[in-house]
Structure formats: C-alpha cells, structure tokens
PDB file of N, CA and C in Angstrom:
ATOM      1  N   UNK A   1      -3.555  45.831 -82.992  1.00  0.00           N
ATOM      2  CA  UNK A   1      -3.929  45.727 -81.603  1.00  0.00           C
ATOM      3  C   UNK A   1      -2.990  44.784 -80.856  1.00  0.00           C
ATOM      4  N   UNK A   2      -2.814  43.139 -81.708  1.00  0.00           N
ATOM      5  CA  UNK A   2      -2.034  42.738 -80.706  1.00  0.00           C
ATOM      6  C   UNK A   2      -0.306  43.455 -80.544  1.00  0.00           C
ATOM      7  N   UNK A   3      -0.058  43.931 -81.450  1.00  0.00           N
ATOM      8  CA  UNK A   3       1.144  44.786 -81.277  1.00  0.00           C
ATOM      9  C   UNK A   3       1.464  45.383 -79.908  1.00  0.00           C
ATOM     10  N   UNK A   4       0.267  46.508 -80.016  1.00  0.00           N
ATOM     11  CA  UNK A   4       0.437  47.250 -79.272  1.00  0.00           C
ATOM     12  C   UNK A   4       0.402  46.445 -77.437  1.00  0.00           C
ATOM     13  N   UNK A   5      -0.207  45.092 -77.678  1.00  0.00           N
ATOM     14  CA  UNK A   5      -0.144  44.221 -76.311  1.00  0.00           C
ATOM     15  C   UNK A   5       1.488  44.103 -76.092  1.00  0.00           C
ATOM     16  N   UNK A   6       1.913  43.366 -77.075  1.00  0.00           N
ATOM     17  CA  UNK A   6       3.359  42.838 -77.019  1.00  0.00           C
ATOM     18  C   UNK A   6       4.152  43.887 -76.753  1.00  0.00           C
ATOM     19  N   UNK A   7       4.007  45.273 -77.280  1.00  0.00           N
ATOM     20  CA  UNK A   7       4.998  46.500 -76.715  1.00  0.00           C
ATOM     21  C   UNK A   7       4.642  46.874 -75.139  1.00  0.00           C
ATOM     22  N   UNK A   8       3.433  47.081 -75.065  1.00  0.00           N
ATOM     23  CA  UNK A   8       2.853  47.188 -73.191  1.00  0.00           C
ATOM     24  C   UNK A   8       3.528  46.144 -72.410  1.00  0.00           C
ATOM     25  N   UNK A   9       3.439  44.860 -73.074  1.00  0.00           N
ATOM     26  CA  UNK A   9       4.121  43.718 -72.336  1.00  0.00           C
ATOM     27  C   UNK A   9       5.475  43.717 -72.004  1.00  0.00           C
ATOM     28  N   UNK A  10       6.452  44.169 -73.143  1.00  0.00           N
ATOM     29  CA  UNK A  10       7.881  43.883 -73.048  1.00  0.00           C
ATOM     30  C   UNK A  10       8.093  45.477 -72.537  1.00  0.00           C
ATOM     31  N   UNK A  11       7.112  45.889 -72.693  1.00  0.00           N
ATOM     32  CA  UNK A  11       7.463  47.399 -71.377  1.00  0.00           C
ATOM     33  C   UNK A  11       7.414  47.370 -69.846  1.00  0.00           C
ATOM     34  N   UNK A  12       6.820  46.737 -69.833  1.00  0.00           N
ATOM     35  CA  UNK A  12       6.268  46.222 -68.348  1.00  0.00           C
ATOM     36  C   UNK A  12       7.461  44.834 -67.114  1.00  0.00           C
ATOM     37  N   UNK A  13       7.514  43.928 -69.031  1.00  0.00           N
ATOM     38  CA  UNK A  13       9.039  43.349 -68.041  1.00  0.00           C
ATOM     39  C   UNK A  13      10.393  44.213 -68.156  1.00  0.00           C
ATOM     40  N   UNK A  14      10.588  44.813 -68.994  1.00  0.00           N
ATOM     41  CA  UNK A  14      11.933  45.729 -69.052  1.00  0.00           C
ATOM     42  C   UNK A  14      11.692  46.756 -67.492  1.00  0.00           C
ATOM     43  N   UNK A  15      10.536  46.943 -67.216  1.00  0.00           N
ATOM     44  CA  UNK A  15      10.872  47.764 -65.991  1.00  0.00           C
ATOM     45  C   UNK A  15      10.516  47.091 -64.765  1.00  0.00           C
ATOM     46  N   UNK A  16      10.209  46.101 -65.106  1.00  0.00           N
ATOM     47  CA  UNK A  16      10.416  44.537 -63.767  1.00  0.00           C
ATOM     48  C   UNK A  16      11.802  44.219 -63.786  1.00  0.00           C
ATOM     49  N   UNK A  17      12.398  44.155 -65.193  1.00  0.00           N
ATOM     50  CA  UNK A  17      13.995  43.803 -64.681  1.00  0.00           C
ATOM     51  C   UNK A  17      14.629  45.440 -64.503  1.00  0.00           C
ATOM     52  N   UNK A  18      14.515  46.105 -64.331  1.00  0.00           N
ATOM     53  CA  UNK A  18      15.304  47.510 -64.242  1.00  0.00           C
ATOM     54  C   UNK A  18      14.980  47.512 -62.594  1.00  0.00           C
ATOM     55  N   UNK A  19      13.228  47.272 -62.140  1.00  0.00           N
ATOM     56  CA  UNK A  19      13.541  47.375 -60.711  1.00  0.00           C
ATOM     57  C   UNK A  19      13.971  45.800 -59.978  1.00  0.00           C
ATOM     58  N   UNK A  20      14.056  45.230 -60.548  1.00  0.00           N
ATOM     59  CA  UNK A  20      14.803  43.991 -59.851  1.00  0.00           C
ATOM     60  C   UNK A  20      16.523  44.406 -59.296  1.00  0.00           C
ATOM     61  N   UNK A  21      17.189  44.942 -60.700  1.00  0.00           N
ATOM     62  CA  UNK A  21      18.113  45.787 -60.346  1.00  0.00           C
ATOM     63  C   UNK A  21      18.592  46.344 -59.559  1.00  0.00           C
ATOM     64  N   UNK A  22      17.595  47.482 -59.585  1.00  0.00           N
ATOM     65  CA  UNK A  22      18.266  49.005 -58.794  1.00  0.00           C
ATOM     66  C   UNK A  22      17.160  48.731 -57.762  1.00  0.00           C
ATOM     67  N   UNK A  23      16.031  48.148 -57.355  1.00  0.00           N
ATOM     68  CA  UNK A  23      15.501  47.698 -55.787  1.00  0.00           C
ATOM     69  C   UNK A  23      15.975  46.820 -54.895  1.00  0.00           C
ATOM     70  N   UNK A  24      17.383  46.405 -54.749  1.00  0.00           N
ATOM     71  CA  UNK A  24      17.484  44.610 -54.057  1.00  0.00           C
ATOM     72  C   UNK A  24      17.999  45.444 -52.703  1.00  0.00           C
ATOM     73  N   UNK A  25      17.095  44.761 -51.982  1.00  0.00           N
ATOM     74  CA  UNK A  25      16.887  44.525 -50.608  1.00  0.00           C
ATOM     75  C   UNK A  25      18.237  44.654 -50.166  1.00  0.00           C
ATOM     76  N   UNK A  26      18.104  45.597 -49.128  1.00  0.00           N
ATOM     77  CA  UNK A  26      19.026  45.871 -48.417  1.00  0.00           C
ATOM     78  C   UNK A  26      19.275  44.539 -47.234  1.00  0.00           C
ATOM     79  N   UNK A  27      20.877  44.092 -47.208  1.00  0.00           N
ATOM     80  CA  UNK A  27      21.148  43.314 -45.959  1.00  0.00           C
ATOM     81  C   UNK A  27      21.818  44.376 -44.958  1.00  0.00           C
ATOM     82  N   UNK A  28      21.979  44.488 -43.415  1.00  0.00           N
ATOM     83  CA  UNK A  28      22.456  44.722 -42.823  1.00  0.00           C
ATOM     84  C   UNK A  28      23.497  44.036 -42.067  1.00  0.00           C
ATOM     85  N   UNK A  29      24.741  44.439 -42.299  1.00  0.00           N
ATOM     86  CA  UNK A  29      26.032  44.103 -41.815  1.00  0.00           C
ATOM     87  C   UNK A  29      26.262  43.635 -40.376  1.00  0.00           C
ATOM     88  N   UNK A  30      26.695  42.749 -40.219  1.00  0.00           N
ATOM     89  CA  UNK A  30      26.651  42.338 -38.797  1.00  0.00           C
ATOM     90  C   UNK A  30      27.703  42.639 -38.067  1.00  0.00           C
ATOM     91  N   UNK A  31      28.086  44.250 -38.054  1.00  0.00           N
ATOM     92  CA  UNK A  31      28.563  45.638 -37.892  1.00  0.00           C
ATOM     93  C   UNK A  31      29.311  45.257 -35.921  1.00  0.00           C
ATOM     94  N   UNK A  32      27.848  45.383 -35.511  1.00  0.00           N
ATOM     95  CA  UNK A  32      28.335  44.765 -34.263  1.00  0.00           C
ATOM     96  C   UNK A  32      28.947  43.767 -33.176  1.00  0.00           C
ATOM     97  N   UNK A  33      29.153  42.684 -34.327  1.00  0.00           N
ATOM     98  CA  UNK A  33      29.822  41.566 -34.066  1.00  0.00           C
ATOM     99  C   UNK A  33      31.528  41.366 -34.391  1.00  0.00           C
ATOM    100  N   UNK A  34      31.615  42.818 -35.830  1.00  0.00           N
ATOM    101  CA  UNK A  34      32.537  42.606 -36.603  1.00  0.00           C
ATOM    102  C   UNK A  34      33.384  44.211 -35.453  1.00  0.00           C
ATOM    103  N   UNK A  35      32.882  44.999 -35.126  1.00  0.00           N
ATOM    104  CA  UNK A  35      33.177  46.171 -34.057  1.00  0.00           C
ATOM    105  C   UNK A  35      33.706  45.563 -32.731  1.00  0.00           C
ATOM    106  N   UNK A  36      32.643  44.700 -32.438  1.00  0.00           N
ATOM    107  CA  UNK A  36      32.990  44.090 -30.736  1.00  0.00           C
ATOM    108  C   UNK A  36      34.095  43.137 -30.953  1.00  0.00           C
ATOM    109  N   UNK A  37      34.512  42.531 -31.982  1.00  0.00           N
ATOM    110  CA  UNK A  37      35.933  41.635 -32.442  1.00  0.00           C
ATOM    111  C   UNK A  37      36.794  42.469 -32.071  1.00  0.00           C
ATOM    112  N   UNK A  38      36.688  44.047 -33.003  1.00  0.00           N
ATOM    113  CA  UNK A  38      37.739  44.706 -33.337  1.00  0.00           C
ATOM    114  C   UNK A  38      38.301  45.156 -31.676  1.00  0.00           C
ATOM    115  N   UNK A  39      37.288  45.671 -31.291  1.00  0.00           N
ATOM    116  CA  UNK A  39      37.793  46.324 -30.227  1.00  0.00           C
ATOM    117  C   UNK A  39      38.586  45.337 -29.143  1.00  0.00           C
ATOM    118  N   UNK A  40      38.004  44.101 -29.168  1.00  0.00           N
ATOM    119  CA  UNK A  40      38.720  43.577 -28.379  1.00  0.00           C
ATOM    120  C   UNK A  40      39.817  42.759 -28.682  1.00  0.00           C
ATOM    121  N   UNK A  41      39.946  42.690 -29.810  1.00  0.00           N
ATOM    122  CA  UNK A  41      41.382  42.435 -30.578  1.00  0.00           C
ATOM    123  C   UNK A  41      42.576  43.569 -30.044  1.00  0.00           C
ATOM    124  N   UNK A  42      42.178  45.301 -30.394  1.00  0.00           N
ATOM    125  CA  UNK A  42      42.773  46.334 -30.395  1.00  0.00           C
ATOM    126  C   UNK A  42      43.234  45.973 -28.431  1.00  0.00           C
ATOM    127  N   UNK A  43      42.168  46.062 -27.820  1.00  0.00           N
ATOM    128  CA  UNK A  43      42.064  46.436 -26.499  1.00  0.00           C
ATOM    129  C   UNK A  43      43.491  45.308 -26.083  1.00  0.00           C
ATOM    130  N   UNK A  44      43.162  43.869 -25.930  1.00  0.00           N
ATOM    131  CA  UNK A  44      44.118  42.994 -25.829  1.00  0.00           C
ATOM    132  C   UNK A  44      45.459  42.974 -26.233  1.00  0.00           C
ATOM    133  N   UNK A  45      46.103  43.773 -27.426  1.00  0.00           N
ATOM    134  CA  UNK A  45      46.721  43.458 -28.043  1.00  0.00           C
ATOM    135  C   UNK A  45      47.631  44.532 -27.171  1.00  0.00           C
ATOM    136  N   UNK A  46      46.929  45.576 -26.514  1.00  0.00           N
ATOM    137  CA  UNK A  46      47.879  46.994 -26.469  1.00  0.00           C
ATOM    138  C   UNK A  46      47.864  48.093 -27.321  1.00  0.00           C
ATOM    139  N   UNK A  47      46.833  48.096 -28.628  1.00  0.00           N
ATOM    140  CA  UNK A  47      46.912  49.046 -29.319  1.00  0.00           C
ATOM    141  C   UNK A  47      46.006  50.077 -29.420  1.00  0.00           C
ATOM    142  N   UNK A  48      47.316  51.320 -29.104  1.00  0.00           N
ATOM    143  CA  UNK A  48      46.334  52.289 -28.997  1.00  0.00           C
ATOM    144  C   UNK A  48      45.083  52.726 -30.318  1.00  0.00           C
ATOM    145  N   UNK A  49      44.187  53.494 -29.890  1.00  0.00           N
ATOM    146  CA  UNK A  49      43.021  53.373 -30.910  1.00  0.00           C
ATOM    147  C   UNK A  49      42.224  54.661 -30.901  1.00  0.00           C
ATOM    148  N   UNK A  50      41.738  55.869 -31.522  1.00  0.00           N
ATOM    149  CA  UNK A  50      41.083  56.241 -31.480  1.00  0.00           C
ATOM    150  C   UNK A  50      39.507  56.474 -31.767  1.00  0.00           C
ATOM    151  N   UNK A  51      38.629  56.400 -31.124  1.00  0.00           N
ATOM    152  CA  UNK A  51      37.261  56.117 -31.741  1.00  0.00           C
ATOM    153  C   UNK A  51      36.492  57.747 -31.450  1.00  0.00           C
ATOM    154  N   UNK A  52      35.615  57.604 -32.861  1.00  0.00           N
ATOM    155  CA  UNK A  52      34.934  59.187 -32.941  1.00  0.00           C
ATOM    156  C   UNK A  52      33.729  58.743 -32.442  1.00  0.00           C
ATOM    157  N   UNK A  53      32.736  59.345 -32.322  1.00  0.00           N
ATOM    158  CA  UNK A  53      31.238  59.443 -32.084  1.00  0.00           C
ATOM    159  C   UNK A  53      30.346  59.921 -33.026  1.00  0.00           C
ATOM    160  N   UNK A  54      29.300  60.013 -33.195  1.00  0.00           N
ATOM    161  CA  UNK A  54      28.746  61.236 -33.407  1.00  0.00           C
ATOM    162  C   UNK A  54      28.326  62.171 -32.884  1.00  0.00           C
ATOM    163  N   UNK A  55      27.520  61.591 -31.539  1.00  0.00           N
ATOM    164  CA  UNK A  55      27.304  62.487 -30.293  1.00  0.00           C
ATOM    165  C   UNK A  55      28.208  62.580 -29.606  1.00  0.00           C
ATOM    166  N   UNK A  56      28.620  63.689 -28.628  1.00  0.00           N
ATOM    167  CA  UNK A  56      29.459  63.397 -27.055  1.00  0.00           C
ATOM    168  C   UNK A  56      28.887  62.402 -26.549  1.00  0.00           C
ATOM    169  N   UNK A  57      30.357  61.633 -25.885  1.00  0.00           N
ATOM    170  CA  UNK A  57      29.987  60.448 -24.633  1.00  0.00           C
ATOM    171  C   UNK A  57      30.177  61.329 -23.524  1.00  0.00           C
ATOM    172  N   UNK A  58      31.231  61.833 -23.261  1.00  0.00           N
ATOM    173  CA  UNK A  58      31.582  62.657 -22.238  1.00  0.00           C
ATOM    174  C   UNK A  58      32.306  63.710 -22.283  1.00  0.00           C
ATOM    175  N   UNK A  59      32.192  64.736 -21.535  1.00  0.00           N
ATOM    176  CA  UNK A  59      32.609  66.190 -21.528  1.00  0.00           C
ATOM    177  C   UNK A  59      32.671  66.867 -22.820  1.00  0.00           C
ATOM    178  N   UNK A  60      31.035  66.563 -23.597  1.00  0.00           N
ATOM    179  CA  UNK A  60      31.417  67.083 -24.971  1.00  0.00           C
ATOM    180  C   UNK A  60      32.224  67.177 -26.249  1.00  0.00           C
ATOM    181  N   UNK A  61      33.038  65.748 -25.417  1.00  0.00           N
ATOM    182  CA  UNK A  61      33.883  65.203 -26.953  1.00  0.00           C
ATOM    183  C   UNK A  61      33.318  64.092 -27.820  1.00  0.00           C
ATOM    184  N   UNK A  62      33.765  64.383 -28.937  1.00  0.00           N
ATOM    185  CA  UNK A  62      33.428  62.927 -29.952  1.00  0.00           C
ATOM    186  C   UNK A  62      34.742  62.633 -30.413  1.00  0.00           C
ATOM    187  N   UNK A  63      36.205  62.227 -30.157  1.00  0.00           N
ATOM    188  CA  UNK A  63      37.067  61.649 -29.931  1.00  0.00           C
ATOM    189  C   UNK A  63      37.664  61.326 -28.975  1.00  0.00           C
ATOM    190  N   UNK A  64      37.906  60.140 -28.932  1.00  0.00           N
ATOM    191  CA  UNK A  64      38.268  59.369 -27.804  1.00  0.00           C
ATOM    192  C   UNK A  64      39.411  58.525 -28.248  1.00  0.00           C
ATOM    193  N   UNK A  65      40.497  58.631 -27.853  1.00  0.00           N
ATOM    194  CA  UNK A  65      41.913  58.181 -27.715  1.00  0.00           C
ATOM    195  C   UNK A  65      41.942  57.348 -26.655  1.00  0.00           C
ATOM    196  N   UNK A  66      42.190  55.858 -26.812  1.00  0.00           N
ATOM    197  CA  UNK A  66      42.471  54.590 -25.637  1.00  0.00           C
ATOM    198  C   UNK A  66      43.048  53.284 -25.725  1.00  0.00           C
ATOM    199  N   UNK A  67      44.304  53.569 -25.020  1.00  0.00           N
ATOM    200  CA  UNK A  67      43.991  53.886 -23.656  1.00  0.00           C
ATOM    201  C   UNK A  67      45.273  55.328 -23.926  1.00  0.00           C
ATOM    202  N   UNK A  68      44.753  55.825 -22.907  1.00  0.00           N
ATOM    203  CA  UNK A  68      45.828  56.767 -21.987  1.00  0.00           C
ATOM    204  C   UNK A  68      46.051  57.327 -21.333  1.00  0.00           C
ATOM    205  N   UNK A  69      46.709  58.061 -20.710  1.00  0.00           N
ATOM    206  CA  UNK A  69      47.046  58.410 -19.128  1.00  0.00           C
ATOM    207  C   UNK A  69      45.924  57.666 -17.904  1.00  0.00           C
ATOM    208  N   UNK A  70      44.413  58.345 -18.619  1.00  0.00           N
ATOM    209  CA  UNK A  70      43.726  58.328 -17.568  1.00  0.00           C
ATOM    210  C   UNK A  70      42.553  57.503 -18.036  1.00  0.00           C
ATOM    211  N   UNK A  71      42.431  57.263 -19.268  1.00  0.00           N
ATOM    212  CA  UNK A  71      41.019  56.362 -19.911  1.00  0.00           C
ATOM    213  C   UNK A  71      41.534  54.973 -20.174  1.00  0.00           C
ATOM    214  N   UNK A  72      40.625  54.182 -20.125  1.00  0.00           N
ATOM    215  CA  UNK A  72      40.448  53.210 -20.575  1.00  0.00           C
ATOM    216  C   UNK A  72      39.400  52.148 -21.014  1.00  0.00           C
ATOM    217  N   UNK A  73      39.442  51.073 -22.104  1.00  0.00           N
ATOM    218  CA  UNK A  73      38.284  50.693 -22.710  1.00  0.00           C
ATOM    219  C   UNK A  73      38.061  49.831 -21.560  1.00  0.00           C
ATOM    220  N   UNK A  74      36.375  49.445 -20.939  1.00  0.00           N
ATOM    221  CA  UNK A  74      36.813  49.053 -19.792  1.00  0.00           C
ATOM    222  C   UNK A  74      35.391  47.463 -20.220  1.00  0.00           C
ATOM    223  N   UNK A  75      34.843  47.689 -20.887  1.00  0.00           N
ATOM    224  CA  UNK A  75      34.516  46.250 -21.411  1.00  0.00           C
ATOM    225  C   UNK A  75      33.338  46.869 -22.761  1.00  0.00           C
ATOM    226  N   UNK A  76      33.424  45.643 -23.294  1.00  0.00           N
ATOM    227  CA  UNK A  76      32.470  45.491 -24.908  1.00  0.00           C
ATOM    228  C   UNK A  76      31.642  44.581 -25.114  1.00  0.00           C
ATOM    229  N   UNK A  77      30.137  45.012 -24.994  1.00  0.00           N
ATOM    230  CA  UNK A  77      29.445  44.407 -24.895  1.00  0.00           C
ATOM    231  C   UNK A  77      28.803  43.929 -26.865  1.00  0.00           C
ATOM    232  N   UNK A  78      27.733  43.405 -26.602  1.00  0.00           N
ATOM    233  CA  UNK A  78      27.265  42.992 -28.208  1.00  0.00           C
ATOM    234  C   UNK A  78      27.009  43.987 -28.739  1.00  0.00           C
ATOM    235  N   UNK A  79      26.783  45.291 -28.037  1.00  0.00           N
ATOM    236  CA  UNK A  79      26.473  46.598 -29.149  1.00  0.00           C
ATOM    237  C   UNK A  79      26.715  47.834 -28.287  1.00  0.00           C
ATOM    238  N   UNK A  80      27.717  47.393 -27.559  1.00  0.00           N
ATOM    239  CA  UNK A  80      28.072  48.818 -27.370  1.00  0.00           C
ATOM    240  C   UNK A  80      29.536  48.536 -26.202  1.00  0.00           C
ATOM    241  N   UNK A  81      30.063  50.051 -26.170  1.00  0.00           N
ATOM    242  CA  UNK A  81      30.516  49.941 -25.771  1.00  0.00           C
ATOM    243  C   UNK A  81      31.284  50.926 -24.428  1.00  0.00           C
ATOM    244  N   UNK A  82      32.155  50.331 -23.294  1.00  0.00           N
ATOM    245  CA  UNK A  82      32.098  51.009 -22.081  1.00  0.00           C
ATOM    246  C   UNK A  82      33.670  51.769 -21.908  1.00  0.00           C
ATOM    247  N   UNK A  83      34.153  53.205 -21.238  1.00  0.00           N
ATOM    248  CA  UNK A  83      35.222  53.348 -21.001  1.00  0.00           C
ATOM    249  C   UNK A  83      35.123  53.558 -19.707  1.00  0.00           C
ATOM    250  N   UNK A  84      36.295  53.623 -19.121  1.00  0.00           N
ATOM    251  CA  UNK A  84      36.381  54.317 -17.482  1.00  0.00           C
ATOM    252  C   UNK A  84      37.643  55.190 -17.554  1.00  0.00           C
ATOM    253  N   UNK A  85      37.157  56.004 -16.563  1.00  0.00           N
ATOM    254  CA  UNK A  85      38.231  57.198 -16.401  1.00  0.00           C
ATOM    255  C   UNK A  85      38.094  57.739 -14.903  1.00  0.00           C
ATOM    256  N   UNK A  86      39.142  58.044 -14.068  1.00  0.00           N
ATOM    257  CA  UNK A  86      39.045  58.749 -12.538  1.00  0.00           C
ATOM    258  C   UNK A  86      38.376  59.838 -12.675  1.00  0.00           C
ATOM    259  N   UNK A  87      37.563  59.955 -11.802  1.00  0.00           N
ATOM    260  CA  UNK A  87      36.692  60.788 -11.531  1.00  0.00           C
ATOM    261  C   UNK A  87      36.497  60.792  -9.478  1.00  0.00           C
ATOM    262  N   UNK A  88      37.317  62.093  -9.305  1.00  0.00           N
ATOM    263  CA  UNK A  88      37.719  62.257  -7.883  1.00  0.00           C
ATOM    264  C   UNK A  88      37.814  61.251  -7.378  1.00  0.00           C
ATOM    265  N   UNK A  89      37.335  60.819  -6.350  1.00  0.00           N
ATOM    266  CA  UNK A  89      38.565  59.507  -5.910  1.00  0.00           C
ATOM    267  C   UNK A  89      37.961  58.236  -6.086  1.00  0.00           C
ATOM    268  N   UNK A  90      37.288  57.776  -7.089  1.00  0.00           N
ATOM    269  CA  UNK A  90      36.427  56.889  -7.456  1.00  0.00           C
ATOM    270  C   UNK A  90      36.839  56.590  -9.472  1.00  0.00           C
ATOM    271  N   UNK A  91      35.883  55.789  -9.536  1.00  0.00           N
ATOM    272  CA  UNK A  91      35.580  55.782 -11.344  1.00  0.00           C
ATOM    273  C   UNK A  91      34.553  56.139 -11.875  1.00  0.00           C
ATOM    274  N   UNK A  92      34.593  56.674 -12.751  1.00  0.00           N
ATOM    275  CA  UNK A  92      33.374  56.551 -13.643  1.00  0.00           C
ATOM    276  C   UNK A  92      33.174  56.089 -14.740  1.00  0.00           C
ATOM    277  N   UNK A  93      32.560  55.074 -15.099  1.00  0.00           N
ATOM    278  CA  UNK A  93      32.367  54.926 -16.516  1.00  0.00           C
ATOM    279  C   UNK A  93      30.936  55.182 -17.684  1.00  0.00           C
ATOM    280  N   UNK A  94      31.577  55.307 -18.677  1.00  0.00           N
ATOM    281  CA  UNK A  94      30.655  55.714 -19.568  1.00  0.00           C
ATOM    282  C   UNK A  94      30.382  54.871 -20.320  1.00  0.00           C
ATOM    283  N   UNK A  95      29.010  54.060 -20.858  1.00  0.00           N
ATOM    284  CA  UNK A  95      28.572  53.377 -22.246  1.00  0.00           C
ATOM    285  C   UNK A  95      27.851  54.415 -23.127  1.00  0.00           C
ATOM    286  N   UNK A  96      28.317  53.618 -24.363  1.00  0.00           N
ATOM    287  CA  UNK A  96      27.075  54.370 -25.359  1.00  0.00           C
ATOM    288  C   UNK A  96      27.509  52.712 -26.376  1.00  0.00           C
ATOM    289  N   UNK A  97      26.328  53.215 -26.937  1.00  0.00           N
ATOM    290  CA  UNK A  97      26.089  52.109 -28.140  1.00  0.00           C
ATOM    291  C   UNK A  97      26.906  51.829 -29.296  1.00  0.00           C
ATOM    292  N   UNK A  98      27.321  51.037 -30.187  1.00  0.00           N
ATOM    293  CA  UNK A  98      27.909  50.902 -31.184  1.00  0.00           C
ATOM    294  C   UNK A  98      27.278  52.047 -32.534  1.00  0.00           C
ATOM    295  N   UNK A  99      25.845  52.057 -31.945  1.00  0.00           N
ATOM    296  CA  UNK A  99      24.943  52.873 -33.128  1.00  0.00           C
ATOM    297  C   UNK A  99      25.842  54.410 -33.447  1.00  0.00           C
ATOM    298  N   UNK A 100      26.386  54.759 -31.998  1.00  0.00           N
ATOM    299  CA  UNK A 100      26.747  56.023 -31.823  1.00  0.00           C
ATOM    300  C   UNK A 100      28.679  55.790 -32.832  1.00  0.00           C
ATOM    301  N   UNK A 101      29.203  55.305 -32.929  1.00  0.00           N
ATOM    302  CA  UNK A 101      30.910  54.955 -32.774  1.00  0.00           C
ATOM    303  C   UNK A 101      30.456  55.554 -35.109  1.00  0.00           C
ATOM    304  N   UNK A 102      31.029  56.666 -34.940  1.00  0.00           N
ATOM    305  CA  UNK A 102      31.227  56.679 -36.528  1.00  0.00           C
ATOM    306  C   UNK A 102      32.561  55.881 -37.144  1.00  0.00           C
ATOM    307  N   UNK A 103      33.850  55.924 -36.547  1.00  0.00           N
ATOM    308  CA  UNK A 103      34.993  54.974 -37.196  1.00  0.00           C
ATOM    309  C   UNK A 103      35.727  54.987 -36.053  1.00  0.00           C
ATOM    310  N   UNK A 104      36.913  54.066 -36.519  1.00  0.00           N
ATOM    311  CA  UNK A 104      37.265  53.646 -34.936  1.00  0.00           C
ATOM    312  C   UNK A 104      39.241  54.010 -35.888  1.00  0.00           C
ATOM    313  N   UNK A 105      39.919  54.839 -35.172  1.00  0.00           N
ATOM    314  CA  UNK A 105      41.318  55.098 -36.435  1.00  0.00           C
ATOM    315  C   UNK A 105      42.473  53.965 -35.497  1.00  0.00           C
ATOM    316  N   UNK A 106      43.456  53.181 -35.964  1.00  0.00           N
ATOM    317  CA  UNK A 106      44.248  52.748 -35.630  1.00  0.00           C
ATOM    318  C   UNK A 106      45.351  52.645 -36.214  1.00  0.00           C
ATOM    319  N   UNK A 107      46.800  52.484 -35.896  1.00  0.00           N
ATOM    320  CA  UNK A 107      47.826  52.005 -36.909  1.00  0.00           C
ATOM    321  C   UNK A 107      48.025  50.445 -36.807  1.00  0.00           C
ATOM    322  N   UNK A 108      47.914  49.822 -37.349  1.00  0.00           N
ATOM    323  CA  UNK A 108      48.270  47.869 -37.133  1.00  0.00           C
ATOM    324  C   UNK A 108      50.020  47.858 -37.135  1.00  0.00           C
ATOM    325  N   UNK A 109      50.021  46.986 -36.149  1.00  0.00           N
ATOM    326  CA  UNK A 109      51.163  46.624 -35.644  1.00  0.00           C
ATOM    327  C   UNK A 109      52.386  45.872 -36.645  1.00  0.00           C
TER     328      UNK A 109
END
C-alpha cells in the first residue's frame, strides 16, 4: 500500500515539474516601445522603409513604402502609427495601430 502512495506521489510531482516546464507564463514584449524607436530612428535618419499591415490602411493596400514621392511617415505615437499623403489640394492622413504593422523591411545604412 505504501508503495503504491510513493508511485502516485512521484507521479504527481513528475507532472508538476513537466507543467512547470512547458506552462511558463507568457511575458509580452514591449513591442511598442521597441517599434516607435524604430520608426523614428528610420524616419530621422532618411531611411527609406517599407511597412506591411495586415489589414488595408488605405486604398486597399497592406504595403506601404516611406517616404516617397507622395507619402510620408507623418508622426508615431506609443502604439501606433500616422502617414500623410496629398489628397486634392489638401492632406490626408491615416493612423492605424501598431497591433495592425506585421514587419516593417529596411536595408541599414
């Protein structure tokens, strides 16, 4: 009988340490602090940059090339971020969130 305690027992911690393991708490990356650097590193520096989406920001694209001809990154906030582009004889600009930005492609200088 007590056997069979001591095998229940060392069964019970072997799968306390197996989920100690393979359960540890997820941290979340402080993604948006380390994004809003980038961009405004890229933006300042002059380098051009392309950023994807997942959704369209505008006119149904999810790549965005900036700056050029006519776009530009036009500020970066803590989680997201804004472009502007002419739009008839005015501007328009567009935000969307950092949530939305899947990778951002660049070449370093």
């Amino acid at each position: 009988m007590a056997k069979k305690w001591v095998v229940g027992l060392m069964l019970v911690a072997a799968l306390a340490l197996v989920g100690l393991a393979v359960f540890r708490p997820a941290a979340a990356q402080p993604g948006a602090v380390n994004l809003r650097a980038l961009l405004e590193r890229l933006n300042a520096g002059g380098t051009a940059f392309t950023v994807q989406f997942a959704a369209p920001v505008a006119a149904g694209e999810t790549l965005l090339a900036l700056p050029d001809a006519a776009r530009r990154l036009s500020e970066v906030g803590e989680d997201y971020l804004c472009f502007s582009q002419p739009w008839n004889d005015t501007t328009r600009v567009y935000c969307t969130p950092f949530s939305n930005v899947v990778g951002i492609t660049y070449t370093a200088p």
